[in-house]
C-alpha atoms as a PDB file:
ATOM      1  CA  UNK A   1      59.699 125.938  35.893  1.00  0.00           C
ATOM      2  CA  UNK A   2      61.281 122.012  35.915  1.00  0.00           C
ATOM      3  CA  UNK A   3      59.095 119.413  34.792  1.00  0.00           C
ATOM      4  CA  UNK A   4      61.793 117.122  35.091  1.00  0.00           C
ATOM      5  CA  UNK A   5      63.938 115.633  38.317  1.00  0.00           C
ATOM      6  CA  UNK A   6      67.519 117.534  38.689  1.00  0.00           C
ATOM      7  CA  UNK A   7      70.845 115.084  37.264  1.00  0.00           C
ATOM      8  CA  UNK A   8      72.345 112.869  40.242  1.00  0.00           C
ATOM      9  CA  UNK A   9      75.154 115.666  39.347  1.00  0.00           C
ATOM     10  CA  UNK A  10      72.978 118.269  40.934  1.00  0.00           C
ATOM     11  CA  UNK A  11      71.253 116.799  43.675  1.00  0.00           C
ATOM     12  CA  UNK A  12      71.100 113.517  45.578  1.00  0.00           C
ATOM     13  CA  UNK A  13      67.885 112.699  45.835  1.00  0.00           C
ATOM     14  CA  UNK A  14      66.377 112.156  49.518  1.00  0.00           C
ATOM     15  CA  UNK A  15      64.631 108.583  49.456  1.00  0.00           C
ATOM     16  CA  UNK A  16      63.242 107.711  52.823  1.00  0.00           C
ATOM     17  CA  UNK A  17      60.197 104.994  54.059  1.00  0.00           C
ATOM     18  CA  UNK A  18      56.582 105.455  54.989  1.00  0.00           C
ATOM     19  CA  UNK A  19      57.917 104.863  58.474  1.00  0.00           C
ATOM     20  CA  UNK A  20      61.118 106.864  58.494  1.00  0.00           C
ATOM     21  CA  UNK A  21      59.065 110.120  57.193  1.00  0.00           C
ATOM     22  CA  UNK A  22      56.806 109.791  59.818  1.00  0.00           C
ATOM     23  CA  UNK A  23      59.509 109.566  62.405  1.00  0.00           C
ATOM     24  CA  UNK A  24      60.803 112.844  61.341  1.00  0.00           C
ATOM     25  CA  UNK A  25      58.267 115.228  60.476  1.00  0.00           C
ATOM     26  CA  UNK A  26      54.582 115.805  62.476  1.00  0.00           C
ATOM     27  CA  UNK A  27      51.657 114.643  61.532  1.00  0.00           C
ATOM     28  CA  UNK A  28      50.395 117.358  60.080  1.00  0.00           C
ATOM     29  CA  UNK A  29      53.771 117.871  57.803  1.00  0.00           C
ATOM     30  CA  UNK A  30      53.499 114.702  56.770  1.00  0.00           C
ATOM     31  CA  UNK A  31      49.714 114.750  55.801  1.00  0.00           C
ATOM     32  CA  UNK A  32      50.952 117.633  53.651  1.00  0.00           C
ATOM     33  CA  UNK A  33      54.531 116.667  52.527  1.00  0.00           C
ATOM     34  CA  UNK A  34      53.981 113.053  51.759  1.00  0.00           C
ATOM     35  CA  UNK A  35      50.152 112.547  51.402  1.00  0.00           C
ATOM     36  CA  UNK A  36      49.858 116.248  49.003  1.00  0.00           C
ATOM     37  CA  UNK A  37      47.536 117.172  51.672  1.00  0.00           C
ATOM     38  CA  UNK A  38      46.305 120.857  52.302  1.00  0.00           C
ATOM     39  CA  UNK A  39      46.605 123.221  55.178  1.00  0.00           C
ATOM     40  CA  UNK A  40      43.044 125.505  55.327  1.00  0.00           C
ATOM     41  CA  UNK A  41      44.425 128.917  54.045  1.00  0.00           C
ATOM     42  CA  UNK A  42      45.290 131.566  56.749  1.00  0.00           C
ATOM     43  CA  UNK A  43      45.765 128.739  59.379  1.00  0.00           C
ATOM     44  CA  UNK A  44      49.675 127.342  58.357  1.00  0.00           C
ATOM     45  CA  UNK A  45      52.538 129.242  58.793  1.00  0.00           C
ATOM     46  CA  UNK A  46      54.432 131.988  56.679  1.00  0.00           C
ATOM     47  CA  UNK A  47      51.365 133.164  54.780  1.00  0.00           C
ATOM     48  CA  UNK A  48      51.720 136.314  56.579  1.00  0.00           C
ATOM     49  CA  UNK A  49      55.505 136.098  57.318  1.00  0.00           C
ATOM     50  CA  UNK A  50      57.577 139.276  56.484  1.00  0.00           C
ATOM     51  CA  UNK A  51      61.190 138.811  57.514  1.00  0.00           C
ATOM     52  CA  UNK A  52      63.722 137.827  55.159  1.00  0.00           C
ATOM     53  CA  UNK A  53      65.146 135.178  54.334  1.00  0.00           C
ATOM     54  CA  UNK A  54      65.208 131.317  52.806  1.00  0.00           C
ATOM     55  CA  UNK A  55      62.378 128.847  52.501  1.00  0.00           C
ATOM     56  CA  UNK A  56      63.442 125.356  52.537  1.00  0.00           C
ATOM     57  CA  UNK A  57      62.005 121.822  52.359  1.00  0.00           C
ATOM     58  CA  UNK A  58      60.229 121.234  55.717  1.00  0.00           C
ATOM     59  CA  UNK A  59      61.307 117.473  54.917  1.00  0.00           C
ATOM     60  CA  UNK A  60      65.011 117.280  53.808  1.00  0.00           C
ATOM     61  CA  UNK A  61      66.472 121.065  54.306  1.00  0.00           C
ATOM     62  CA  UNK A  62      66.020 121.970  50.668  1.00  0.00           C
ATOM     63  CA  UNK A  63      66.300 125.407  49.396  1.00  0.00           C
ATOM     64  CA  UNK A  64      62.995 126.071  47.745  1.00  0.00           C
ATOM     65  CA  UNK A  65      62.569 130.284  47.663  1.00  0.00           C
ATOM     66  CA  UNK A  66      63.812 133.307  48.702  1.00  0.00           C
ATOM     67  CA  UNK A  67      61.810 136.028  50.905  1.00  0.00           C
ATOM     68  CA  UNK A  68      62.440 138.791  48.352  1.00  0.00           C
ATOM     69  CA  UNK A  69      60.061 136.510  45.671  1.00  0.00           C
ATOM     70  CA  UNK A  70      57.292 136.018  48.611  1.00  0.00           C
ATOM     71  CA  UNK A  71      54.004 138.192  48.312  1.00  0.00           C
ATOM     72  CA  UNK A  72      51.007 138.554  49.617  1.00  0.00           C
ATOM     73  CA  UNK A  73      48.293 137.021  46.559  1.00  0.00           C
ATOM     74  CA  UNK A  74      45.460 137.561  49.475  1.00  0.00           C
ATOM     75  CA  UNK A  75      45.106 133.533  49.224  1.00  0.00           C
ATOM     76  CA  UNK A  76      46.513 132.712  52.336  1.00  0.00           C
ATOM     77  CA  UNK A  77      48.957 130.610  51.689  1.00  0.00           C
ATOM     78  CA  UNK A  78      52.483 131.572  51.615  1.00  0.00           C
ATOM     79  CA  UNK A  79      53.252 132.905  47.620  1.00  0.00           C
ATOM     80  CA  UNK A  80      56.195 133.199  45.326  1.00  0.00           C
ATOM     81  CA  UNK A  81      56.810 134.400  41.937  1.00  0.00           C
ATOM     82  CA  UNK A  82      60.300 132.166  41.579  1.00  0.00           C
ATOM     83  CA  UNK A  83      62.183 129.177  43.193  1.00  0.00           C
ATOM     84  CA  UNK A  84      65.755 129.774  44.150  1.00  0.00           C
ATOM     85  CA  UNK A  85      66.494 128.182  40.924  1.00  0.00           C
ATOM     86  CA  UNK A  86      64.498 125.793  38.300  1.00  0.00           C
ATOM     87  CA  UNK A  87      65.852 122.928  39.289  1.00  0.00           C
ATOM     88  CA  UNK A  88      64.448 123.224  43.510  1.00  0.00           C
ATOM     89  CA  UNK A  89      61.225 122.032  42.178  1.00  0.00           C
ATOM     90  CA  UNK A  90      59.620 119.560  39.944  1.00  0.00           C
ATOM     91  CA  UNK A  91      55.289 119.702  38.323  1.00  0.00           C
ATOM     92  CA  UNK A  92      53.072 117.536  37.668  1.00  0.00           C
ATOM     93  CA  UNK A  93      50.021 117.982  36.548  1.00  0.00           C
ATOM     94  CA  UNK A  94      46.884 117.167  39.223  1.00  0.00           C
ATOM     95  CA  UNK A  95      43.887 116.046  38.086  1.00  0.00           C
ATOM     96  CA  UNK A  96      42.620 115.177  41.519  1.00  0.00           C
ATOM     97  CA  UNK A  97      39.346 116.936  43.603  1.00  0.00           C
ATOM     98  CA  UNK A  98      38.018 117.108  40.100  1.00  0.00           C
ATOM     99  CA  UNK A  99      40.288 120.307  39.148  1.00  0.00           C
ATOM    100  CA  UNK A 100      42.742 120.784  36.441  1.00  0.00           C
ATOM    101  CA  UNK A 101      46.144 122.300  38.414  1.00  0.00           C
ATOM    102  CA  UNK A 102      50.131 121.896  38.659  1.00  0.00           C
ATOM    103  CA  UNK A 103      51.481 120.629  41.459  1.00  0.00           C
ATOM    104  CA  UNK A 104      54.893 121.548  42.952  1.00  0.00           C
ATOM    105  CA  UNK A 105      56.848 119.279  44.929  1.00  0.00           C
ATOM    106  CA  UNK A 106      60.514 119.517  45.847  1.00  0.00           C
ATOM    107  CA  UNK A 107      62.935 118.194  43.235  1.00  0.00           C
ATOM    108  CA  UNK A 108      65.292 116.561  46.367  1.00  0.00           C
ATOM    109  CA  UNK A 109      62.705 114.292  48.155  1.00  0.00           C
ATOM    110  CA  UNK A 110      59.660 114.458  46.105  1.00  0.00           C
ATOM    111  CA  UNK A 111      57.257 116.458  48.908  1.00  0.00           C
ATOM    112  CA  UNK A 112      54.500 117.717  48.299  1.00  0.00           C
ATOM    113  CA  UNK A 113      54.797 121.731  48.387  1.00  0.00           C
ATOM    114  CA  UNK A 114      51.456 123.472  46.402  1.00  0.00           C
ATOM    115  CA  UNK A 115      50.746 124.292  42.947  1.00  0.00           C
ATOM    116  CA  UNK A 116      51.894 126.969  40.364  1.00  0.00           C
ATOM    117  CA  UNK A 117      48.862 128.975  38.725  1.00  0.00           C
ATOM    118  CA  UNK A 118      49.584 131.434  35.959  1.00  0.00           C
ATOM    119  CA  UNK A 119      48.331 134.435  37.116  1.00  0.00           C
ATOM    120  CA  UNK A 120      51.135 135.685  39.503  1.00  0.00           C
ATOM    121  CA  UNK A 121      53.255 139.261  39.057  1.00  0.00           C
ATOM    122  CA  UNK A 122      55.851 140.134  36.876  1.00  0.00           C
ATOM    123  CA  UNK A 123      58.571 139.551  36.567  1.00  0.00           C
ATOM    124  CA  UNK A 124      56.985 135.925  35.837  1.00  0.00           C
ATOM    125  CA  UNK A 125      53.505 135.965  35.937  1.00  0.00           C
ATOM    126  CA  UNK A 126      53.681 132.490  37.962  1.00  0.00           C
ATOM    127  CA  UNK A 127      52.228 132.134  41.448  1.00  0.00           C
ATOM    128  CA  UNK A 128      53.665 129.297  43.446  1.00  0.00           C
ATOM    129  CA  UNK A 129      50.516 128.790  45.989  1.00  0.00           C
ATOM    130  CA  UNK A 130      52.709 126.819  48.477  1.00  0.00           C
ATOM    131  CA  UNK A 131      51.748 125.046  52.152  1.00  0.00           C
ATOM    132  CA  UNK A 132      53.079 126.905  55.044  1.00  0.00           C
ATOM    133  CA  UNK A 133      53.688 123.327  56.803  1.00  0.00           C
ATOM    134  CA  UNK A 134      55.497 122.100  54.047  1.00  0.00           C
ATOM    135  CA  UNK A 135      58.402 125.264  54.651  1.00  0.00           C
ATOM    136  CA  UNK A 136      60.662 125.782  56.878  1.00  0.00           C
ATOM    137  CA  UNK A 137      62.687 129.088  56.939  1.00  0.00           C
ATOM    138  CA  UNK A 138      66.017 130.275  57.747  1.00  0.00           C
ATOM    139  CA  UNK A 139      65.602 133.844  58.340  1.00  0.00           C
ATOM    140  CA  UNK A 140      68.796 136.359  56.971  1.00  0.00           C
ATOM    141  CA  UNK A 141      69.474 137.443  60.721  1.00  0.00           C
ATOM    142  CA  UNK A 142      69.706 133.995  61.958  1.00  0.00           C
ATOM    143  CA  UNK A 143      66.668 133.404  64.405  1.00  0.00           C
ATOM    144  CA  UNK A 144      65.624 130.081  62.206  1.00  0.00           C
ATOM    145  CA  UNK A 145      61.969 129.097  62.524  1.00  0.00           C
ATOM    146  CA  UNK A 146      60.840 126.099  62.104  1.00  0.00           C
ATOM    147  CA  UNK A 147      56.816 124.432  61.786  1.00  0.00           C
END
C-alpha cells in the first residue's frame, strides 16, 4: 500500500475544477469521487460483478485493480485484496463519522475510491472496500461497462 503520491516520472497527475468534474462525471460519481461520499452497499455497481477484467478510475481512466483480486467480502461493495500496482492508489487516514479508517483514493486525480481494512484474504490480508460508482471497468472480452 502507497501512502505517498506516485513521481511526476510515473504519473501525471489529473488536476481538474469544481466545475470541470462536475461536467464530466454524474452526480452521483461525483458525490462519491470528489466529495468521499458513499454508495449504500448492494445498491452501486460491480459488488456482484463476475467477469474479468480491469477496474479503472471512474474519473480519469486510471487503472486501479484487476478482476482476478476482486471477491466477494459479503459487504456489498465491490472488494480487492491488491491494486494493479502500489503506486494506483494513495491512504490517508479518516477520522471522519467519528470512526478510525484508511481511505483510498486514486494516486492520478486524487478521487475518492473506499477504504483498506486489514482483515482481507491471503495473499495480503488487506481488503480494499471500494465504491462501485467510483469504478469503471474494461472487461477482458471487450464489452466495456461503464456507471
Amino acid at each position: 500500500m502507497s501512502t505517498s503520491a506516485p513521481s511526476d516520472a510515473d504519473h501525471t497527475k489529473v488536476v481538474k475544477s469544481e466545475s470541470e468534474w462536475r461536467s464530466c462525471l454524474t452526480p452521483e460519481q461525483f458525490r462519491i469521487t470528489r466529495q468521499a461520499g458513499t454508495e449504500r452497499a448492494f445498491t452501486g455497481p460491480y459488488w456482484d460483478e463476475k467477469r474479468a477484467g480491469l477496474y479503472e478510475c471512474v474519473a480519469c481512466g486510471a487503472p486501479l485493480f484487476r478482476s482476478e483480486t476482486k471477491y466477494n467480502s459479503g459487504t456489498g461493495w465491490p472488494s480487492f485484496f491488491q491494486p494493479v500496482s502500489p503506486e494506483a492508489v494513495v491512504t490517508h487516514e479518516d477520522v471522519s463519522h467519528g470512526m478510525r479508517r484508511i481511505e483510498v483514493r486514486c494516486a492520478s486525480c486524487d478521487s475518492h475510491l473506499g477504504h483498506v481494512f486489514p482483515d482481507g484474504p491471503a495473499p495480503t490480508g488487506l481488503r480494499f472496500c471500494m465504491n462501485g460508482t467510483a469504478l469503471s471497468l474494461k472487461t477482458d472480452d471487450g464489452a466495456d461497462r461503464g456507471v
